[in-house]
Every structure is written in structure tokens, then in C-alpha cells.
N, C-alpha and C. Protein backbone atom coordinates (compact mmCIF):
# COMPACT_ATOMS: atom_id res chain seq x y z
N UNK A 1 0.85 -1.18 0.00
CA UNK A 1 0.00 0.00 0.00
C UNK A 1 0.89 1.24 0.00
N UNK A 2 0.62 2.14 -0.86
CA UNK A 2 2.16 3.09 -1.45
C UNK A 2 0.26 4.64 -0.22
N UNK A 3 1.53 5.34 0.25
CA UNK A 3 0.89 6.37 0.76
C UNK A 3 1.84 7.52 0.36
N UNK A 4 0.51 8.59 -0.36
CA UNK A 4 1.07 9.70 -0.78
C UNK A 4 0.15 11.28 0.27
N UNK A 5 1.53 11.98 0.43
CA UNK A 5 0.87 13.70 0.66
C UNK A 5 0.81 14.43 -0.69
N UNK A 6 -0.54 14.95 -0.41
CA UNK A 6 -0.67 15.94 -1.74
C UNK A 6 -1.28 17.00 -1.46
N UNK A 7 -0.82 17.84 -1.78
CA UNK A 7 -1.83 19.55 -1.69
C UNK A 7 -2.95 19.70 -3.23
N UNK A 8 -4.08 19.92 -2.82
CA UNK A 8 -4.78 20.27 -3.97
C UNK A 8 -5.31 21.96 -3.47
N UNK A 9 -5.61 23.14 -4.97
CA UNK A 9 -6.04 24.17 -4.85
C UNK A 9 -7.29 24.13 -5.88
N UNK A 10 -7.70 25.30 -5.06
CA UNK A 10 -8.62 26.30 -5.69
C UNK A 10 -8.78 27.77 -5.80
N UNK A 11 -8.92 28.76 -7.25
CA UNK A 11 -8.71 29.69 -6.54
C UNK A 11 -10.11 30.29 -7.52
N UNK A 12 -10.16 31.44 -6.58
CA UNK A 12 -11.56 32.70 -6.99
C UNK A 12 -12.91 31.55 -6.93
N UNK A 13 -13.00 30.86 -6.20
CA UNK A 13 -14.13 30.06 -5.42
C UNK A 13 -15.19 31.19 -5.47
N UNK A 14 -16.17 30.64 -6.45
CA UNK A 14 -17.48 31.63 -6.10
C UNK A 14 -18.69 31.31 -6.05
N UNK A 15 -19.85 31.88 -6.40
CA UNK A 15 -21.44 30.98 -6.32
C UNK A 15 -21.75 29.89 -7.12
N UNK A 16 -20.67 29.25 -7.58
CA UNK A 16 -20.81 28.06 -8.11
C UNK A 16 -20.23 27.20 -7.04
N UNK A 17 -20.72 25.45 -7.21
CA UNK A 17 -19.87 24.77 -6.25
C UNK A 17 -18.58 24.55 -6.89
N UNK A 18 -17.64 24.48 -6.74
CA UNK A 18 -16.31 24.04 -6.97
C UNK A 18 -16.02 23.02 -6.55
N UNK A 19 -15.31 21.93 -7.53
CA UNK A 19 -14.70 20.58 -6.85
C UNK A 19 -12.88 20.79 -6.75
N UNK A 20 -12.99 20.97 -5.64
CA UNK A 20 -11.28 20.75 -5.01
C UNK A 20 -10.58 19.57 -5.35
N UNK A 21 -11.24 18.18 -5.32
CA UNK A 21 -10.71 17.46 -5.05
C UNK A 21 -11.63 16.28 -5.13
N UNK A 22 -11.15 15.14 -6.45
CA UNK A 22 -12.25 13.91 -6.13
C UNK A 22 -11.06 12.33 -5.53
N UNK A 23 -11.71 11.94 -5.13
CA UNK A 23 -10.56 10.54 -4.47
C UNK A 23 -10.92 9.64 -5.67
N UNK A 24 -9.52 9.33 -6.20
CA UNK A 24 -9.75 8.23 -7.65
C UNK A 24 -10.29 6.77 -7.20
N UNK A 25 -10.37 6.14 -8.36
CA UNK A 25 -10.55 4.80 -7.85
C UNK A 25 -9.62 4.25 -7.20
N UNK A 26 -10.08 3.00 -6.28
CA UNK A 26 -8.97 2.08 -5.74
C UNK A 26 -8.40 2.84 -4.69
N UNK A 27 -9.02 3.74 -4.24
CA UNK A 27 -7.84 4.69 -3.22
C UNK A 27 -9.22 5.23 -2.04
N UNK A 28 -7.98 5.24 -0.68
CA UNK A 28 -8.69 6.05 0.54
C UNK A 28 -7.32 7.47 0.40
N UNK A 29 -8.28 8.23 0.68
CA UNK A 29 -7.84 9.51 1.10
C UNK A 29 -8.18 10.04 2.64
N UNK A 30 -6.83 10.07 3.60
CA UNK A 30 -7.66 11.02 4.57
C UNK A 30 -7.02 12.43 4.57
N UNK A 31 -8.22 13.04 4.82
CA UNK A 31 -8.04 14.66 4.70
C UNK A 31 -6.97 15.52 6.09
N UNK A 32 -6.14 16.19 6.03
CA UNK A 32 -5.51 16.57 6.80
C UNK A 32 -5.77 17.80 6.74
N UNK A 33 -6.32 18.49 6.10
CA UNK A 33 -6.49 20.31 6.35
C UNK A 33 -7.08 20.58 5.37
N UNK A 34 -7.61 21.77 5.62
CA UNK A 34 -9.07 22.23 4.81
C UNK A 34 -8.96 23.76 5.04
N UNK A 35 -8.23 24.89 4.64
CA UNK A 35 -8.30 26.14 4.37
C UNK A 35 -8.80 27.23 3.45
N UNK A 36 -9.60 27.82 4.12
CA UNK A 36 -10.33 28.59 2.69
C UNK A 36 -10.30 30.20 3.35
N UNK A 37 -9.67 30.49 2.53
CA UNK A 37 -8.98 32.18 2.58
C UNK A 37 -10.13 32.96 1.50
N UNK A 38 -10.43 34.47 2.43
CA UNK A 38 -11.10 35.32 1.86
C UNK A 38 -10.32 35.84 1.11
N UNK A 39 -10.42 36.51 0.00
CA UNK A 39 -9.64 37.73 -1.28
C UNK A 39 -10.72 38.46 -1.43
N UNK A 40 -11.47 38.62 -0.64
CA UNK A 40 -12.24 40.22 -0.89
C UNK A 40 -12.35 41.07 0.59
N UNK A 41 -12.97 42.76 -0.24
CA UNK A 41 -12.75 43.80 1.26
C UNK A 41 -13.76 43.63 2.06
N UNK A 42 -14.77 41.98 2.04
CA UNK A 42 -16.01 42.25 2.59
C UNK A 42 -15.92 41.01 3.11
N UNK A 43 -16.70 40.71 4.42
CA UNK A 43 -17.50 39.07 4.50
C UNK A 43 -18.17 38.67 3.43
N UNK A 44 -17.25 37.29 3.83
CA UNK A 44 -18.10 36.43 2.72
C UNK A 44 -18.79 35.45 3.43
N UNK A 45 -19.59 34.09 2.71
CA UNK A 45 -19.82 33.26 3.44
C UNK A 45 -19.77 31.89 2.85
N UNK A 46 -19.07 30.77 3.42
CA UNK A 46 -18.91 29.43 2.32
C UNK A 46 -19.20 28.65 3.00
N UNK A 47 -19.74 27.53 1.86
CA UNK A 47 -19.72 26.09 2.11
C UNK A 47 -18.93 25.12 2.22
N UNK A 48 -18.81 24.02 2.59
CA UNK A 48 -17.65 22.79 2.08
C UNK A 48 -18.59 21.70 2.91
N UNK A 49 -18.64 20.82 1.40
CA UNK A 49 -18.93 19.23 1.40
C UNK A 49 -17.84 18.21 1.17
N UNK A 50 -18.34 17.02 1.75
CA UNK A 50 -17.56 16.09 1.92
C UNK A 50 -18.08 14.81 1.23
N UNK A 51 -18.18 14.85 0.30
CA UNK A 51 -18.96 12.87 -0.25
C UNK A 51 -20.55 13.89 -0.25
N UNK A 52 -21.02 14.83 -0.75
CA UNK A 52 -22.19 15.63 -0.35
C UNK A 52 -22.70 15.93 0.60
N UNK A 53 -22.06 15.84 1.66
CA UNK A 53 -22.14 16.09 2.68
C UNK A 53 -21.21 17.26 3.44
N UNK A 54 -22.80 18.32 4.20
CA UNK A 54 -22.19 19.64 4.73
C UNK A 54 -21.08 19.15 5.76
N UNK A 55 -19.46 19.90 5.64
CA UNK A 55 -18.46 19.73 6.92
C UNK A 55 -18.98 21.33 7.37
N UNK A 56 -19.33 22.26 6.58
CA UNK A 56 -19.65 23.78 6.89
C UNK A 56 -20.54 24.40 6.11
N UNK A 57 -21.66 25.23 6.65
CA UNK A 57 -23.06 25.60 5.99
C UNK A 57 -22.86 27.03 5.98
N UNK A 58 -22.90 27.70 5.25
CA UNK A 58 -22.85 29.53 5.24
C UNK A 58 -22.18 30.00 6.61
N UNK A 59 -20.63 29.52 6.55
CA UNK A 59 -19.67 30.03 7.88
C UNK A 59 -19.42 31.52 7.25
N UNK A 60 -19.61 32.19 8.27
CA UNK A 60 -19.06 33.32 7.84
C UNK A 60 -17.31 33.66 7.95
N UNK A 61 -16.60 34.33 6.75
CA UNK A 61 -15.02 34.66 6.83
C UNK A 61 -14.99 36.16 6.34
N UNK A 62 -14.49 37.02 7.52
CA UNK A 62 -14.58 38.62 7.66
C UNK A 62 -13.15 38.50 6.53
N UNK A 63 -13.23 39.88 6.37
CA UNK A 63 -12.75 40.19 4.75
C UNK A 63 -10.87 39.79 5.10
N UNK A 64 -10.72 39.42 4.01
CA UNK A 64 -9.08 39.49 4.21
C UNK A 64 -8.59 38.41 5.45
N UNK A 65 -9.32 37.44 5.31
CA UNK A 65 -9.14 36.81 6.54
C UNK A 65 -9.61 35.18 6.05
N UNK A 66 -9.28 34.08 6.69
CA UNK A 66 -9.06 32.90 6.38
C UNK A 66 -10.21 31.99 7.63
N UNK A 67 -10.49 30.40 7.27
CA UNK A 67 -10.72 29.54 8.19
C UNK A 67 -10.22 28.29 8.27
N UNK A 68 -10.03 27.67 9.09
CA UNK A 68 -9.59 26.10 9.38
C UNK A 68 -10.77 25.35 9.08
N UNK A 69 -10.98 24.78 7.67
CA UNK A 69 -12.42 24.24 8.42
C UNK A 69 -12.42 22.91 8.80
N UNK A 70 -11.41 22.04 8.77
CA UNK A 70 -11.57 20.48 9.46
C UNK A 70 -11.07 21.03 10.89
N UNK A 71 -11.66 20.24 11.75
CA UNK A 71 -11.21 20.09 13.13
C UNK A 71 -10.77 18.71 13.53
N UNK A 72 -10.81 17.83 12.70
CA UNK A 72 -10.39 16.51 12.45
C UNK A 72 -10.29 15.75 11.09
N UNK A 73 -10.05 14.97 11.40
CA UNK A 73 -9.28 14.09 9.86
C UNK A 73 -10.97 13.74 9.31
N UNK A 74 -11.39 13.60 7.72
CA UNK A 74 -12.49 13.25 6.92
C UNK A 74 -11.69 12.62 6.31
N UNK A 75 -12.22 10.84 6.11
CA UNK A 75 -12.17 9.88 5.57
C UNK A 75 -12.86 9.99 3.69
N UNK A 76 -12.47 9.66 2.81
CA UNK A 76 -13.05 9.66 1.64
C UNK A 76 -12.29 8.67 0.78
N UNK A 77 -13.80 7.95 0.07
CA UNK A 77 -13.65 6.75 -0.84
C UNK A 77 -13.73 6.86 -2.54
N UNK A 78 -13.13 6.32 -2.85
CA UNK A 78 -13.04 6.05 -4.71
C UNK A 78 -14.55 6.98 -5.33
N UNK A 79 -14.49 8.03 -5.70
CA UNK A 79 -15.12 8.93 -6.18
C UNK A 79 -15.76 10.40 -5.42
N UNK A 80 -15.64 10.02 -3.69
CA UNK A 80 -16.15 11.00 -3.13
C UNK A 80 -15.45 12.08 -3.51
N UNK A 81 -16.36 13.34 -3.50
CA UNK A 81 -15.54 14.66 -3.73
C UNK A 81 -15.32 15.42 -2.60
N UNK A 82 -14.12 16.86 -2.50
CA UNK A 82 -14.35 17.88 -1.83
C UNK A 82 -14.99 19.45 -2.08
N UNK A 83 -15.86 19.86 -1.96
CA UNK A 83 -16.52 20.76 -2.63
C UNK A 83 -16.84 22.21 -2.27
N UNK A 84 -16.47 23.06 -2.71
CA UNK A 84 -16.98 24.16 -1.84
C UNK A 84 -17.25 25.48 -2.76
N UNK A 85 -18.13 26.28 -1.93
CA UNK A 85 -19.06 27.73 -2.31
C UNK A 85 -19.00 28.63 -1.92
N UNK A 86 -19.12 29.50 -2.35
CA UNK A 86 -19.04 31.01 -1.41
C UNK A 86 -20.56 31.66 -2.21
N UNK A 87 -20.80 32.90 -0.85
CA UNK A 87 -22.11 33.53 -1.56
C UNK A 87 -22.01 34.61 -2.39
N UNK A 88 -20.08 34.93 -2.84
CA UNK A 88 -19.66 36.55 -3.54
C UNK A 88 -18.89 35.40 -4.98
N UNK A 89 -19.06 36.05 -5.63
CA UNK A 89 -18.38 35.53 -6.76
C UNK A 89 -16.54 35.63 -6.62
N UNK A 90 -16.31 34.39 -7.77
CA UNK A 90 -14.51 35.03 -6.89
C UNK A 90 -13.86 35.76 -5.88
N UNK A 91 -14.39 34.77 -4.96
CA UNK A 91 -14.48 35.47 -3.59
C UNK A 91 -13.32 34.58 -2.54
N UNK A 92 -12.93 33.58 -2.90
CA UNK A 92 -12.29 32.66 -1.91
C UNK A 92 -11.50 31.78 -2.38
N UNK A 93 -9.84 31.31 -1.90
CA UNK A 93 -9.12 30.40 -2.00
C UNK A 93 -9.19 29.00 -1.24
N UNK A 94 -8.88 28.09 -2.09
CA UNK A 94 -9.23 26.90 -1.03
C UNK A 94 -7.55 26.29 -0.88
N UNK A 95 -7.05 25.59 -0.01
CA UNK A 95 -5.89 24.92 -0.03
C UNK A 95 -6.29 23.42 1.04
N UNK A 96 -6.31 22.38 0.27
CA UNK A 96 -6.78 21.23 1.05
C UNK A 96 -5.34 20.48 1.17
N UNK A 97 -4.90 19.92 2.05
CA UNK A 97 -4.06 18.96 2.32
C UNK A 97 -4.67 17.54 2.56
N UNK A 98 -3.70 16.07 1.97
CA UNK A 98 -4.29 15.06 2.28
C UNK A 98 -3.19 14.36 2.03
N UNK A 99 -3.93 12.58 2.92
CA UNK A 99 -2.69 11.63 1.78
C UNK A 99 -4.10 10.59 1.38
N UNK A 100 -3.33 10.25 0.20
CA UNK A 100 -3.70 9.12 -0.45
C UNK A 100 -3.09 7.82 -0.51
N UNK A 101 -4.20 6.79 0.03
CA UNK A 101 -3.08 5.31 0.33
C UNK A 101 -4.19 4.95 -0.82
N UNK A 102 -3.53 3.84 -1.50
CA UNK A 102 -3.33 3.23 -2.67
C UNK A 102 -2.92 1.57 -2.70
């Protein structure tokens, strides 16, 4: 079983969902960090799913300013995605950390 770290991005995250990140076949991924940075002069507010499922529902992030949003490790299987929204258009960076065992 070969285990890899990988950083995946996203950038100008806006009222569309965005996929960060899908886990390929044949593979577990666990998630090690989940950062999503504001780039605008205003609050924004975002989502992030996990396998479609809410990890965060309209959190609010004051302008110029960032969140942690795992507080623990999320498990994901051969197609689940990572997904996320904001309510401003090109409004938000995402930076996910993980490994993938294989």
C-alpha cells in the first residue's frame, strides 16, 4: 500500500460549487487540512462538502481573513468529492491537504 501527501487548490471560489478534489478509484484519502482564505474587502460566506455532505453551511469569513475548516481528519472513498461555495463571486481560496493510500 504506497501512501502519498498531496496539496490540492482552488482559486476565486465563487457561487458556483467548486470541486477541489475527487478521491480516484482504488484509493482512501484522509483529509488533513481544509483552508479557505477570503480575497475580498467584505465578509463572505462558504460552504464545504464532503462525499455531499455539509463539513460547513454559510460560515461566515470577515474580509481578508481565512478559516480552518476540518477540526479533524475526513475519511473519503473512490469517487467521493471535496466541494466548496461562497455567496460573492470570486471570492475565496481553497488549499486542502491530504494523503492518499493506494
Amino acid at each position: 500500500m504506497a501512501n502519498t501527501f498531496k496539496n490540492f487548490t482552488s482559486s476565486s471560489v465563487g457561487t458556483n460549487e467548486t470541486t477541489t478534489y475527487v478521491c480516484p478509484p482504488a484509493t482512501t484519502t484522509v483529509t488533513i487540512g481544509l483552508n479557505v482564505a477570503n480575497t475580498t474587502s467584505s465578509q463572505i460566506k462558504v460552504t464545504v462538502k464532503a462525499a455531499g455532505v455539509h463539513v460547513v453551511k454559510d460560515v461566515p469569513i470577515p474580509a481578508e481573513s481565512a478559516l480552518s475548516v476540518l477540526d479533524g481528519k475526513i475519511i473519503l472513498e473512490s469517487s467521493d468529492t471535496i466541494t466548496v461555495t461562497s455567496d460573492t463571486a470570486a471570492s475565496a481560496d481553497v488549499v486542502l491537504s491530504i494523503l492518499e493510500q493506494t
